[in-house]
N, C-alpha and C. Protein backbone atom coordinates (compact mmCIF):
# COMPACT_ATOMS: atom_id res chain seq x y z
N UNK A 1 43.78 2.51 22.06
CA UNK A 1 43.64 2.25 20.64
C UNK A 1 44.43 0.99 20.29
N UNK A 2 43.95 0.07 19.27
CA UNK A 2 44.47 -1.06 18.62
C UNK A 2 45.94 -0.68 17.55
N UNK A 3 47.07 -1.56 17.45
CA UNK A 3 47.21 -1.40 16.62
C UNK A 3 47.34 -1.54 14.65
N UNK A 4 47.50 -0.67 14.22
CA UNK A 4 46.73 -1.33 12.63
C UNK A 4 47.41 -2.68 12.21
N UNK A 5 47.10 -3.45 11.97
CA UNK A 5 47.38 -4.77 11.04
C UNK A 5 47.88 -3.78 9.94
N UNK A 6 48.33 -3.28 9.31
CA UNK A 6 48.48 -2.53 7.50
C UNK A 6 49.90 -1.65 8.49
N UNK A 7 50.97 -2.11 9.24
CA UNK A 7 51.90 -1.53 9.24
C UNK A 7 53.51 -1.57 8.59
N UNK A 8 54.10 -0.96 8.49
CA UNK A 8 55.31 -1.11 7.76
C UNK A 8 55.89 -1.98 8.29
N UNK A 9 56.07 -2.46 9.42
CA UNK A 9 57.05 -3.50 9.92
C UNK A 9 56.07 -5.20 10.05
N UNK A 10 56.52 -5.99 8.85
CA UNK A 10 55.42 -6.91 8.72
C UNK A 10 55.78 -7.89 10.04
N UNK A 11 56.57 -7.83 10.72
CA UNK A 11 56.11 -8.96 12.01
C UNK A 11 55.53 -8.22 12.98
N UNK A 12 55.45 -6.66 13.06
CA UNK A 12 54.17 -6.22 13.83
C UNK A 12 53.38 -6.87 13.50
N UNK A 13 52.52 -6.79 11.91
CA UNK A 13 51.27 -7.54 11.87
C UNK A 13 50.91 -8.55 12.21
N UNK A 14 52.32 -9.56 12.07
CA UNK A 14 51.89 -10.95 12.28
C UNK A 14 52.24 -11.15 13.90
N UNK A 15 52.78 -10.07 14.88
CA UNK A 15 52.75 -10.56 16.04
C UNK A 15 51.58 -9.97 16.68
N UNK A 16 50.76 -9.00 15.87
CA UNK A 16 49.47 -8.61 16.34
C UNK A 16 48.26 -9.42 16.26
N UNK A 17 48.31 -10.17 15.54
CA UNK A 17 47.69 -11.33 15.05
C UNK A 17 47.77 -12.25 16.27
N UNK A 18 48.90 -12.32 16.54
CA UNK A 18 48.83 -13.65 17.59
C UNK A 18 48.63 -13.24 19.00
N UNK A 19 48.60 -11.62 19.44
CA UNK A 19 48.62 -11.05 20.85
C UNK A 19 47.45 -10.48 20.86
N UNK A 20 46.33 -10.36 19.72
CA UNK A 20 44.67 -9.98 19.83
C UNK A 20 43.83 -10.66 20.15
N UNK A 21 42.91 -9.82 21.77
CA UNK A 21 42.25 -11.47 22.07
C UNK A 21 40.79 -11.27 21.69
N UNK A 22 39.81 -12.47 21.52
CA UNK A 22 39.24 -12.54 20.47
C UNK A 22 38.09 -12.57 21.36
N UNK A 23 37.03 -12.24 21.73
CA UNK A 23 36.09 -11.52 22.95
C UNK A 23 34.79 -12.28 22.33
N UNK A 24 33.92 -13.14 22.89
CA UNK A 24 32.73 -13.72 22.23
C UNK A 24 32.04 -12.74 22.90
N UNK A 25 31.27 -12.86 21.87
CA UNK A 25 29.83 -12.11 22.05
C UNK A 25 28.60 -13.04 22.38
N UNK A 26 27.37 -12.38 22.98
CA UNK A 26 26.60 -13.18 23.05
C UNK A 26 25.34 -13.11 22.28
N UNK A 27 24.83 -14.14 21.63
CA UNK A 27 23.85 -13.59 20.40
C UNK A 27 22.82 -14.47 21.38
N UNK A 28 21.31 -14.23 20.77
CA UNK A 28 20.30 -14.69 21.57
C UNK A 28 20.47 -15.59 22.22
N UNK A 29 19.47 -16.25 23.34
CA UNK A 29 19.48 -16.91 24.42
C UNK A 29 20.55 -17.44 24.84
N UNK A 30 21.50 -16.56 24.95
CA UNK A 30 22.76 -16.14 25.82
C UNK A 30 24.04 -17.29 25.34
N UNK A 31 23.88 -17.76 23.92
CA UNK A 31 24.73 -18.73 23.44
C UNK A 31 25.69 -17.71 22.89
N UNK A 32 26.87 -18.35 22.88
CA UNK A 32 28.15 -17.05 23.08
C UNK A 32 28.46 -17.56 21.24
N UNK A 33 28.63 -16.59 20.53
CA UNK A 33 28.69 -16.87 18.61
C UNK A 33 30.22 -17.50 19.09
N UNK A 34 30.40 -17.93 18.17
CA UNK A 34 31.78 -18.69 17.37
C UNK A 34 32.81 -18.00 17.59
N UNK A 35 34.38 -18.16 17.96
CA UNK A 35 35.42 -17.13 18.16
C UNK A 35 35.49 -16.73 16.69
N UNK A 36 36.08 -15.84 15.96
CA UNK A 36 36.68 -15.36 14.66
C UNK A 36 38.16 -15.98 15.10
N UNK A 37 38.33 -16.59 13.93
CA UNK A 37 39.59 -17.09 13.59
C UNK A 37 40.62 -15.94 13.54
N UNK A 38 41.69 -15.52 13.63
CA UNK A 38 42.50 -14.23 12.31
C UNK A 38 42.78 -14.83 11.49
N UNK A 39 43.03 -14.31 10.41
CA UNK A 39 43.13 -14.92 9.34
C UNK A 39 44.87 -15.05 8.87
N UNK A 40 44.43 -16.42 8.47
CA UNK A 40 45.90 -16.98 8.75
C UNK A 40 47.22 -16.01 7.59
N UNK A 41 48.29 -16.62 8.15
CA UNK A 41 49.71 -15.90 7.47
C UNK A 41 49.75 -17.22 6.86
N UNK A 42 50.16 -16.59 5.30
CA UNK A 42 50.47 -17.39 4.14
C UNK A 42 51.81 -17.55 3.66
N UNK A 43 52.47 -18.57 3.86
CA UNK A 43 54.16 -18.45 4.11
C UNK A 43 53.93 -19.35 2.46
N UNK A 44 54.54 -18.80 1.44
CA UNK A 44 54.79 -19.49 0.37
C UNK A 44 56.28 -20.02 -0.07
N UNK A 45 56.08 -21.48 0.12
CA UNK A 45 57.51 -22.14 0.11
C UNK A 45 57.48 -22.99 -0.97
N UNK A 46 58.51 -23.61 -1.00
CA UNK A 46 58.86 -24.57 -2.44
C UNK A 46 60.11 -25.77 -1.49
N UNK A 47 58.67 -26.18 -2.02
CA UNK A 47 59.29 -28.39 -1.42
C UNK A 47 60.28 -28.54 -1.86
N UNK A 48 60.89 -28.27 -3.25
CA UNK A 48 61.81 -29.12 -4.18
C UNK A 48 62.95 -27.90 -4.25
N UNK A 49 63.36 -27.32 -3.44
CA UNK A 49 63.65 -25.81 -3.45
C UNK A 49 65.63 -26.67 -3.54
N UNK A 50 66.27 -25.96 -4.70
CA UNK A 50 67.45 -26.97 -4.55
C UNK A 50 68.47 -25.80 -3.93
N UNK A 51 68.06 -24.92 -3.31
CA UNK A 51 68.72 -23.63 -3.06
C UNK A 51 68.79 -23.82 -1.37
N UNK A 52 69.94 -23.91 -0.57
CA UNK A 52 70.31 -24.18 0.55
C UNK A 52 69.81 -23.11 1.52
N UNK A 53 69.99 -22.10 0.66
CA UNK A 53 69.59 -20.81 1.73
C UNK A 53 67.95 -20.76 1.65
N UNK A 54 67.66 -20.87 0.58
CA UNK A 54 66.00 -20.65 0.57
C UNK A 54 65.41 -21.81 1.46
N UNK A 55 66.00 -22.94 1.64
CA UNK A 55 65.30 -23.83 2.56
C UNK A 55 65.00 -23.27 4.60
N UNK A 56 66.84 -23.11 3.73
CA UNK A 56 66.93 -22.76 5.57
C UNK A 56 66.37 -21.59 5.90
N UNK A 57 65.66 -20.42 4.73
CA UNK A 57 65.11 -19.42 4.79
C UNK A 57 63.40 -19.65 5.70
N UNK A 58 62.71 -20.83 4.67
CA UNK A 58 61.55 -21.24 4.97
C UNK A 58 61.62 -21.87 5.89
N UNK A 59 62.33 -22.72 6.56
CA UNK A 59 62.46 -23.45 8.02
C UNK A 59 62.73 -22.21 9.26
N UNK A 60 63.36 -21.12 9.15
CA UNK A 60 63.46 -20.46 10.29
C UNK A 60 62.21 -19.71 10.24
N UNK A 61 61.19 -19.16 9.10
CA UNK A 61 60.43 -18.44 9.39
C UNK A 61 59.40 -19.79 9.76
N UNK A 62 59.13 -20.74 9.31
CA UNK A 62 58.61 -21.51 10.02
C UNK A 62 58.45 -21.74 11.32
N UNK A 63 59.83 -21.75 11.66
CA UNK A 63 59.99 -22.23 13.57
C UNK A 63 59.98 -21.43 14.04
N UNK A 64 60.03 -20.05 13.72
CA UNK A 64 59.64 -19.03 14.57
C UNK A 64 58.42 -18.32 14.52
N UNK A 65 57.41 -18.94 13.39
CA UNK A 65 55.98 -18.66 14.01
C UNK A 65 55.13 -19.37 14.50
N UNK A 66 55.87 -20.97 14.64
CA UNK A 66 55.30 -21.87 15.28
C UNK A 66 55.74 -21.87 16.80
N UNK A 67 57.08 -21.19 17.32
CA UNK A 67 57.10 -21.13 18.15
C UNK A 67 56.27 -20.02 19.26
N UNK A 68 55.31 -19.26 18.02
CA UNK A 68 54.79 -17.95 19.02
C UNK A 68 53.77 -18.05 18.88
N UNK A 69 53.43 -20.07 18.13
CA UNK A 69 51.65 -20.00 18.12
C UNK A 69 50.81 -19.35 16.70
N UNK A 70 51.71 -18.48 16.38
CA UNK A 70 50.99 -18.22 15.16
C UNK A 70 50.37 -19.08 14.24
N UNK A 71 48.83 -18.94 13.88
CA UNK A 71 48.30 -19.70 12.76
C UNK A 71 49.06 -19.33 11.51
N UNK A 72 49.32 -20.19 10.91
CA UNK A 72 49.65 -20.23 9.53
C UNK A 72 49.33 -21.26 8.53
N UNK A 73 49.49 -20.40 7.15
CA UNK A 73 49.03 -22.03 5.97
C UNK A 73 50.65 -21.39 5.27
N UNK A 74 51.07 -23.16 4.76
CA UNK A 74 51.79 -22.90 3.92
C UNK A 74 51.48 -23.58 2.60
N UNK A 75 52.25 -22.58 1.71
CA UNK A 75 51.42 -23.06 0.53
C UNK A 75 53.08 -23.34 -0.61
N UNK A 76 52.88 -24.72 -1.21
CA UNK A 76 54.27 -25.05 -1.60
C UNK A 76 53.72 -24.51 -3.21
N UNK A 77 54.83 -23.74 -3.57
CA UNK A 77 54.14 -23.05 -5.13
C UNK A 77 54.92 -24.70 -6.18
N UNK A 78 55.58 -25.33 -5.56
CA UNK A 78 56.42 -26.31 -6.43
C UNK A 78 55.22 -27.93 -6.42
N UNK A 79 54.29 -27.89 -5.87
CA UNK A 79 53.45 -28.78 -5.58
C UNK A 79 52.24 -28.64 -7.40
N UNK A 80 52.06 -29.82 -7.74
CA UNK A 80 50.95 -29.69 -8.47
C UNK A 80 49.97 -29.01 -8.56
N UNK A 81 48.89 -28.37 -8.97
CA UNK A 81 47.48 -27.79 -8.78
C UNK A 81 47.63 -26.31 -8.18
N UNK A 82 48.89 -26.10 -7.46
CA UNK A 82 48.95 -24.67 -7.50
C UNK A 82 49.18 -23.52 -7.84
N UNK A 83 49.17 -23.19 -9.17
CA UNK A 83 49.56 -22.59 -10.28
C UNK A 83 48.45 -21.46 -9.94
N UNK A 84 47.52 -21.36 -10.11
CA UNK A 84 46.95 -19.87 -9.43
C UNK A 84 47.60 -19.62 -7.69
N UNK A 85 47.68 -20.41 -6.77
CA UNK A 85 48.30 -19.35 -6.11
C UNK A 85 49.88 -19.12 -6.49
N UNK A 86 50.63 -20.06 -6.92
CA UNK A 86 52.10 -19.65 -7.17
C UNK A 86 51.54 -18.39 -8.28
N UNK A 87 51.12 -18.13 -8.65
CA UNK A 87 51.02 -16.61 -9.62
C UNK A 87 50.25 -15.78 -8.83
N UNK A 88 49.37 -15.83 -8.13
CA UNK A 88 49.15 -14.88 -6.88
C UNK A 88 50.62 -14.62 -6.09
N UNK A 89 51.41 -15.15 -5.99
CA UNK A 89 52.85 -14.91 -4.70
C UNK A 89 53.24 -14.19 -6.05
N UNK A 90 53.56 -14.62 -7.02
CA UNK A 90 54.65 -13.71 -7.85
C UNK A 90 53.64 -12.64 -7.78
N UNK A 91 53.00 -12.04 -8.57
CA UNK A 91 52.36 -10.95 -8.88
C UNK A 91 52.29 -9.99 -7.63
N UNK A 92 52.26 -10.39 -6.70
CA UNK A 92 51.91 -9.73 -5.23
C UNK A 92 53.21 -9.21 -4.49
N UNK A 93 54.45 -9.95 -4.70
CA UNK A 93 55.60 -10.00 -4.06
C UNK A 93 56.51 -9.57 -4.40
N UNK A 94 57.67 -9.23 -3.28
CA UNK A 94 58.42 -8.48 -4.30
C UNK A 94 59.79 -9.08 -5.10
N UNK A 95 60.14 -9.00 -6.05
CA UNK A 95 61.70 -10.12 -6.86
C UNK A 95 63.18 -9.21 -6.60
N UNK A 96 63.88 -9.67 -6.35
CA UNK A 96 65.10 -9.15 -6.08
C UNK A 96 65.45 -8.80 -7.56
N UNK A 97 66.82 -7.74 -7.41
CA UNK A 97 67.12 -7.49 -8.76
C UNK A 97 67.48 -8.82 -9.23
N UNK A 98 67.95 -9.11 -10.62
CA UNK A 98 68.20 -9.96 -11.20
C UNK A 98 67.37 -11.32 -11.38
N UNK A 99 66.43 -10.96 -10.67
CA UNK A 99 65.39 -12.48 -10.44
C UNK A 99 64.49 -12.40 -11.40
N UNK A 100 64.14 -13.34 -12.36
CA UNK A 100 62.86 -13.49 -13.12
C UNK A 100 61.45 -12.91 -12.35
N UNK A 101 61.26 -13.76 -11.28
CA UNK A 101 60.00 -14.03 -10.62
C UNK A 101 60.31 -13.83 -8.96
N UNK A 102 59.93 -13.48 -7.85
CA UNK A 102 59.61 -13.74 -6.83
C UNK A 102 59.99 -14.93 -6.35
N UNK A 103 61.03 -15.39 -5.51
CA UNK A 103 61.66 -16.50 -5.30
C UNK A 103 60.82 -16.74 -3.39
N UNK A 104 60.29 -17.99 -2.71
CA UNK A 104 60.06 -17.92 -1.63
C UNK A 104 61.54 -18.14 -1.11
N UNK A 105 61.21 -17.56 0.39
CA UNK A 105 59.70 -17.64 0.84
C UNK A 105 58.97 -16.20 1.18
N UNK A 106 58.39 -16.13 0.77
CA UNK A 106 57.27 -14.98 0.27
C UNK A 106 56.43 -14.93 1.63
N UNK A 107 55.77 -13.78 2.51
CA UNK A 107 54.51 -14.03 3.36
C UNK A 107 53.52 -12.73 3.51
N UNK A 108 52.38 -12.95 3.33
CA UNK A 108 50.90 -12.40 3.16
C UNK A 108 50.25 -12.65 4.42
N UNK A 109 49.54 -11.72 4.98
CA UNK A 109 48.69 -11.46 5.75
C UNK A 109 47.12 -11.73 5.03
N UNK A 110 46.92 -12.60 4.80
CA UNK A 110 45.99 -12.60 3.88
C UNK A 110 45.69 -12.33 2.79
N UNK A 111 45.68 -10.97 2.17
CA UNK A 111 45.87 -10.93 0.76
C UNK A 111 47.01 -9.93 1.10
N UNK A 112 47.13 -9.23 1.79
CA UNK A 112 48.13 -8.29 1.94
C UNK A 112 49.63 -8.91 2.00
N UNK A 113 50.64 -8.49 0.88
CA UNK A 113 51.85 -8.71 0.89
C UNK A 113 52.37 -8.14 2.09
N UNK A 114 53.11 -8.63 3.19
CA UNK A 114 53.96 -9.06 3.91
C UNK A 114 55.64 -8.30 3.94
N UNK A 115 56.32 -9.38 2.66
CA UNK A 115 57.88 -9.35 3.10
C UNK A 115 58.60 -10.53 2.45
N UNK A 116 59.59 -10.76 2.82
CA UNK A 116 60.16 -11.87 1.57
C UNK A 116 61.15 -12.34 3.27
N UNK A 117 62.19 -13.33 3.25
CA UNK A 117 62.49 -13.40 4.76
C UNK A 117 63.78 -12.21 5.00
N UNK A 118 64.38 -11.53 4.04
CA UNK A 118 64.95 -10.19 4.31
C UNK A 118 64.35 -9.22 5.25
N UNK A 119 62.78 -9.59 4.72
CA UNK A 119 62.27 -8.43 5.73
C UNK A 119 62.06 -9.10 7.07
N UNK A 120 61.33 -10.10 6.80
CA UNK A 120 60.99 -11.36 8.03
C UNK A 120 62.13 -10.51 9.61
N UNK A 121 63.42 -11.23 8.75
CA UNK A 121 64.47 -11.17 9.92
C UNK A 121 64.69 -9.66 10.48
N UNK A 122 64.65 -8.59 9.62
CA UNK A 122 64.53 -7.43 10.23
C UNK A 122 63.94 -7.06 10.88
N UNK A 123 62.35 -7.21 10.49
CA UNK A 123 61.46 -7.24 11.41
C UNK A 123 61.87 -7.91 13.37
N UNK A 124 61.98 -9.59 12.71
CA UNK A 124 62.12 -10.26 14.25
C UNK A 124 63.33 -9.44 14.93
């Protein structure tokens, strides 16, 4: 048996993601279809982030899913034009006490909330 992507420990998901191998099939006259991508991990960070720890927050979860190959998009909520997804990360994620909003770096399995890097590091 596989295991579920939808588990409590979010770097299971995202190390299941990167250890599932992706099996072509063959559709008529024996041309093998397209691999399926997985669908990427959405690391939501902030460029202009004046907070020392939150940087160095988004740089280690960075280098440690680039170091295991993992696909990922990152998406800077502090960048112009992204105002629907920076309100997709808040609404979805979770805010520490005292926090207005959902501070990154935030990460989604696609639409599925993830972890904030508290959980990240527990997880790793």
């Amino acid at each position: 048996t596989q295991p579920s992507l939808h588990t409590a420990n979010p770097c299971q998901s995202v190390c299941y993601l990167h250890t599932v191998s992706i099996t072509q099939v063959t559709m008529g006259e024996g041309e093998p279809a397209p691999a399926a991508t997985p669908p990427a991990i959405k690391i939501f960070i902030s460029g202009n982030s004046g907070s020392k720890e939150i940087s160095n927050s988004q740089h280690t979860i960075t280098m440690i899913l680039k170091s295991l190959g993992i696909v990922m998009e990152e998406v800077d909520i502090s960048a112009p034009g992204v105002e629907e997804q920076r309100d997709f990360m808040r609404a979805g994620a979770k805010k520490k006490e005292g926090q207005r909003f959902a501070l990154p770096p935030q990460l989604f399995n696609g639409e599925k909330y993830c972890g904030d890097y508290d959980d990240f590091d527990v997880a790793n």
